[in-house]
N, C-alpha and C. Protein backbone atom coordinates (compact mmCIF):
# COMPACT_ATOMS: atom_id res chain seq x y z
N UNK A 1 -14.61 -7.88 1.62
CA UNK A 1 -13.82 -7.66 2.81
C UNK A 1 -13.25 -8.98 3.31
N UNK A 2 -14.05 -9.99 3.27
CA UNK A 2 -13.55 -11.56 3.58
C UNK A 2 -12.23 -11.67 2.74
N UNK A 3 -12.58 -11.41 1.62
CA UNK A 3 -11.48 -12.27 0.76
C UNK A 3 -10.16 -10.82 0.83
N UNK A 4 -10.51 -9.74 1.25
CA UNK A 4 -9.23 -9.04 1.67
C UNK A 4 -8.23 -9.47 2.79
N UNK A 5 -9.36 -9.94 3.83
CA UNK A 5 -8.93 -10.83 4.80
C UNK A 5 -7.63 -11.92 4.76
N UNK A 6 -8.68 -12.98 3.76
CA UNK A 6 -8.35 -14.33 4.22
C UNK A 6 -6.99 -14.40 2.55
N UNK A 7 -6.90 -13.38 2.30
CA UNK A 7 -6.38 -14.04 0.73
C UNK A 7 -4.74 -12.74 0.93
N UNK A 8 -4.27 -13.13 0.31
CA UNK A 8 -2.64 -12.14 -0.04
C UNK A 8 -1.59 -11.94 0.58
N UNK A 9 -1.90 -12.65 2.17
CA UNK A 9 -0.60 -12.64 2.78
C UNK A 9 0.83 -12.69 3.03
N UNK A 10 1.51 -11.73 2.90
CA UNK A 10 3.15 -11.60 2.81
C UNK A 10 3.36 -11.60 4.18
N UNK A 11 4.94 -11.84 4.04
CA UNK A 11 5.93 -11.89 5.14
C UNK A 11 5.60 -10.32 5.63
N UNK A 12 5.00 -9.59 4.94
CA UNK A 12 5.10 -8.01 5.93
C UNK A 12 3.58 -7.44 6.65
N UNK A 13 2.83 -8.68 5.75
CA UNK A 13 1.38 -8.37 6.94
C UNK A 13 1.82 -9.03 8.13
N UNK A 14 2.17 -10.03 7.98
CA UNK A 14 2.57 -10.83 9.02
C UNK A 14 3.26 -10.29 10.28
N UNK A 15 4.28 -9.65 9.62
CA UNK A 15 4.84 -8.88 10.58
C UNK A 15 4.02 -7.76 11.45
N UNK A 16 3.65 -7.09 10.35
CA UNK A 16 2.18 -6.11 10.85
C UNK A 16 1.72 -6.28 12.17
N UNK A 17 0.63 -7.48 11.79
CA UNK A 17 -0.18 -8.24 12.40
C UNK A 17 0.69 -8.91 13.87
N UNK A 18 1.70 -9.32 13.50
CA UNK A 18 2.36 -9.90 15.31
C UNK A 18 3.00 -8.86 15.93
N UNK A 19 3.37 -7.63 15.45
CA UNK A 19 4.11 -6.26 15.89
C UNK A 19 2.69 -5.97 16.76
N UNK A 20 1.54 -5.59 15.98
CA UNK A 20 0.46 -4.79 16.91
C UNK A 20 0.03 -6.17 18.02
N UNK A 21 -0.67 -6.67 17.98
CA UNK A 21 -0.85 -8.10 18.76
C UNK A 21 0.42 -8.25 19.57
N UNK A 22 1.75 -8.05 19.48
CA UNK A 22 2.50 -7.97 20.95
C UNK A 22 2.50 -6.52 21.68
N UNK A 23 2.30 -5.20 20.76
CA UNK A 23 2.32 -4.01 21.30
C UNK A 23 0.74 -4.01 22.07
N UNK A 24 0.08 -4.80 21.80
CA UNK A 24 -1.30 -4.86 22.28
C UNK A 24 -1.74 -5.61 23.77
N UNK A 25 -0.63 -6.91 24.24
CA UNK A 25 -0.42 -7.79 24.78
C UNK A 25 0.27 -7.01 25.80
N UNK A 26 1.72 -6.46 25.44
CA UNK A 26 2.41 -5.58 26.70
C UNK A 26 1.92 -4.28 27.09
N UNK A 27 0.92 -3.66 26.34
CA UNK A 27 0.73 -2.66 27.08
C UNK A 27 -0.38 -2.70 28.09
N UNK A 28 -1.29 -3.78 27.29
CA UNK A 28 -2.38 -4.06 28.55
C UNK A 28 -1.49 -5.02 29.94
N UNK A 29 -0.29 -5.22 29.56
CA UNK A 29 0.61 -5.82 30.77
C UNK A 29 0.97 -5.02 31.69
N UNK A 30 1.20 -3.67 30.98
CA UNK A 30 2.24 -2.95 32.18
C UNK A 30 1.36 -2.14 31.99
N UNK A 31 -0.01 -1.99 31.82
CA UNK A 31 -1.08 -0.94 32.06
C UNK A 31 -0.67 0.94 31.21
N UNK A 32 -0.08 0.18 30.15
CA UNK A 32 0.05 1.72 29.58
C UNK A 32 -0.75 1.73 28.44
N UNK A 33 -2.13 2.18 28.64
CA UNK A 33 -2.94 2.14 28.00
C UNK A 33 -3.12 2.90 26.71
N UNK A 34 -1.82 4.03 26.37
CA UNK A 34 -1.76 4.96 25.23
C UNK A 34 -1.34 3.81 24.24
N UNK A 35 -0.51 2.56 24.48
CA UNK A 35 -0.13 1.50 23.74
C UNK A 35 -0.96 0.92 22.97
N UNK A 36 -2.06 0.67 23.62
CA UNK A 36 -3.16 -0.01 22.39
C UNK A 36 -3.94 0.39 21.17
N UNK A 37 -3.53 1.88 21.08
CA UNK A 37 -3.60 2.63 20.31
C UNK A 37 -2.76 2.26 18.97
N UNK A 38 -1.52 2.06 19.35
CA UNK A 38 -0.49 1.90 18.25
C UNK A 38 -0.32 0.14 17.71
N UNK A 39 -1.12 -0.26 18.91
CA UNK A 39 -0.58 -1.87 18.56
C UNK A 39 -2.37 -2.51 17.78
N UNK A 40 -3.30 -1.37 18.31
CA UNK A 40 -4.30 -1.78 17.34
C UNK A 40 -4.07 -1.00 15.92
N UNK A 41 -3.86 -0.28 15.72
CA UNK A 41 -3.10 0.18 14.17
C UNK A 41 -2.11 -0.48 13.66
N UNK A 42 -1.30 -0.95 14.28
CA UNK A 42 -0.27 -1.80 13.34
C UNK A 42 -1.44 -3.56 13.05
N UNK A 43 -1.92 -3.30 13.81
CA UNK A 43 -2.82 -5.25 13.73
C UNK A 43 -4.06 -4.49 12.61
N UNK A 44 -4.59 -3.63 13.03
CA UNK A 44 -5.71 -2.96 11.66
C UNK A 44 -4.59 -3.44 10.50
N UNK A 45 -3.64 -2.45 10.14
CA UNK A 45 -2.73 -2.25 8.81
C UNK A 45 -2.36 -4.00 8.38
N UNK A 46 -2.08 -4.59 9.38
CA UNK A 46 -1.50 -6.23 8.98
C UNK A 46 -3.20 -7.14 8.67
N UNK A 47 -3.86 -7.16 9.11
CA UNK A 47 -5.00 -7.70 9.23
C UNK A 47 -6.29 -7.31 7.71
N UNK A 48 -6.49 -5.72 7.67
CA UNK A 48 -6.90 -5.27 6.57
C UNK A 48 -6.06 -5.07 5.27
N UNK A 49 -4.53 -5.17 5.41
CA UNK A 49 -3.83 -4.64 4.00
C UNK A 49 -4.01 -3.47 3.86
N UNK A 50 -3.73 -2.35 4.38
CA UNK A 50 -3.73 -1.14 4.29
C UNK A 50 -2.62 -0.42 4.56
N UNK A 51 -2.34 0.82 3.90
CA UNK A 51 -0.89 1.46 4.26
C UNK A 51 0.17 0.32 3.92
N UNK A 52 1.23 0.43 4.37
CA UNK A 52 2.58 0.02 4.31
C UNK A 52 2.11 -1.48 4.58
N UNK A 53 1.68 -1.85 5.45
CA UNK A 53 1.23 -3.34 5.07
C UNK A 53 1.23 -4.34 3.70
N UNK A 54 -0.06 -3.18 3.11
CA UNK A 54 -0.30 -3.77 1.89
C UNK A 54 0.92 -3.73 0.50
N UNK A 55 1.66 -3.25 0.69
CA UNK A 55 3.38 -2.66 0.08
C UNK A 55 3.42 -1.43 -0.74
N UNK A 56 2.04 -0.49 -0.21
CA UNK A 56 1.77 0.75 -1.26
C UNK A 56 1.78 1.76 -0.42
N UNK A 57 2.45 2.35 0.28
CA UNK A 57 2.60 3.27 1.48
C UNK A 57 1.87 4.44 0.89
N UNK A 58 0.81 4.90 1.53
CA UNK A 58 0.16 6.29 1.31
C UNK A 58 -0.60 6.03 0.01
N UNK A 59 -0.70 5.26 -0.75
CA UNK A 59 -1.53 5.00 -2.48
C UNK A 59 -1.80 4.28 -2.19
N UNK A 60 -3.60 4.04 -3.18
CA UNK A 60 -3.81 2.88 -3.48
C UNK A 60 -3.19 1.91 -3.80
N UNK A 61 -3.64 0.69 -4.51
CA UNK A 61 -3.14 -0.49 -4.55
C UNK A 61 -2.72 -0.47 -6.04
N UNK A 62 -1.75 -1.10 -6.83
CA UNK A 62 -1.31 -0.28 -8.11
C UNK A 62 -1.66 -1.00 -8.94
N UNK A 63 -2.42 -0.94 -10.42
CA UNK A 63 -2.66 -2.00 -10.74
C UNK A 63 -1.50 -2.50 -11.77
N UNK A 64 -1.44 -4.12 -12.04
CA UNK A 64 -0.77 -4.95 -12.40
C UNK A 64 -0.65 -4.26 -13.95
N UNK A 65 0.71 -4.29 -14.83
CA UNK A 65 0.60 -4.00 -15.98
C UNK A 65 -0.76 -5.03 -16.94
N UNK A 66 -0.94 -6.10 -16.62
CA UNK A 66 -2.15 -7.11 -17.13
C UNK A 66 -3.18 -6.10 -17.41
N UNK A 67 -3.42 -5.43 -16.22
CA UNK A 67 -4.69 -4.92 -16.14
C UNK A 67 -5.05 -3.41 -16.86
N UNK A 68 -3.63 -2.88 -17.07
CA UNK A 68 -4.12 -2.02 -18.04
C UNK A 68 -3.97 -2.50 -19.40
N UNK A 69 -5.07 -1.89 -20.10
CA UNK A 69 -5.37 -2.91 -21.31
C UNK A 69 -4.77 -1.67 -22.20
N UNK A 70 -3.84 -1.40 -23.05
CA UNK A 70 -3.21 -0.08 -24.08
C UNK A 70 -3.57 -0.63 -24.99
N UNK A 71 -4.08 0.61 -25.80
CA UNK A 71 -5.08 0.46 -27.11
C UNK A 71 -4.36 1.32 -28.01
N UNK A 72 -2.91 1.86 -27.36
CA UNK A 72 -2.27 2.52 -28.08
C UNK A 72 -1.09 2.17 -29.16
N UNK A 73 -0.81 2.16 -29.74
CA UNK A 73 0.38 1.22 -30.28
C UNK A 73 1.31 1.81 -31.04
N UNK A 74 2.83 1.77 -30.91
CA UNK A 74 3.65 2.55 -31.88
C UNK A 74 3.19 3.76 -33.55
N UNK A 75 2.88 2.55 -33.84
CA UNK A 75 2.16 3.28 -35.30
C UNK A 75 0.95 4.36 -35.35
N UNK A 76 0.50 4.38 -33.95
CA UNK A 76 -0.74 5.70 -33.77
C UNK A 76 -0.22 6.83 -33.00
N UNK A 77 1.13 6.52 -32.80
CA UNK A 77 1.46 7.92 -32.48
C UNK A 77 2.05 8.78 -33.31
N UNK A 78 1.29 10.46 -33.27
CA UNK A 78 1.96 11.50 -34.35
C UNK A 78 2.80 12.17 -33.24
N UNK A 79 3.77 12.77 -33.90
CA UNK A 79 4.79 13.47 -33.59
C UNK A 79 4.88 14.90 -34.55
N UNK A 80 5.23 16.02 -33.30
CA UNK A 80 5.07 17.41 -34.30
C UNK A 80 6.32 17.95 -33.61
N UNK A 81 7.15 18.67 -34.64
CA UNK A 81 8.10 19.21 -34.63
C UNK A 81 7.95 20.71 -33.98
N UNK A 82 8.81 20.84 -33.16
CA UNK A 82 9.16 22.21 -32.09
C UNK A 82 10.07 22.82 -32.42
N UNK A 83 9.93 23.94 -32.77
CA UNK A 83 10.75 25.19 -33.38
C UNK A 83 11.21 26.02 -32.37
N UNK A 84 12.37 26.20 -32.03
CA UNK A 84 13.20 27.17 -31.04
C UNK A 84 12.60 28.36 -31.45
N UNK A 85 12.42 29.66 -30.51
CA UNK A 85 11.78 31.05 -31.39
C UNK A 85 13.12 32.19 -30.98
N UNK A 86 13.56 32.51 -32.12
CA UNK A 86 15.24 32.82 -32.86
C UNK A 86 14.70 34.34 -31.93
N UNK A 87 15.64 34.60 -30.74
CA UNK A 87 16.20 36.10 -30.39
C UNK A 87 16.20 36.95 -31.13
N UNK A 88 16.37 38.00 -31.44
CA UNK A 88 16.66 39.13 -32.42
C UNK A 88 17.91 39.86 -32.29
């Protein structure tokens, strides 16, 4: 959880993170307290990397082509021929 924290930061957590933290700031200003609701969810999403934050809206996190390792390779694939089935 630390290193989710402290490590990956883009220009759009960032944003995240100062969007909720000012929606958090003015609403405890002008006492509209339904506000901190939305401005602690946008600072959760910028802060944890979650949702649209993290740049994967609604999905997990995707992994890097690196990381899938294919054990498959041109020459192991068979191919079978499909026959139309002739009307009468």
């Amino acid at each position: 959880m630390k290193e989710r924290i402290l490590t990956g930061w883009t220009l759009t957590r960032i944003f995240y993170t100062g969007t909720g933290l000012f929606l958090i700031i003015n609403s405890v200003m002008d006492r509209q307290w339904f506000g901190i609701v939305f401005g602690t969810y946008f600072t959760a999403m910028g802060v944890f990397s979650f949702g649209c934050a993290a740049g994967s809206c609604y999905t997990g996190a995707r992994p890097t082509r690196s990381q899938h390792a294919s054990t498959t390779t041109a020459e192991d694939v068979q191919f079978e021929e499909v026959n139309k089935k002739q009307s009468e």
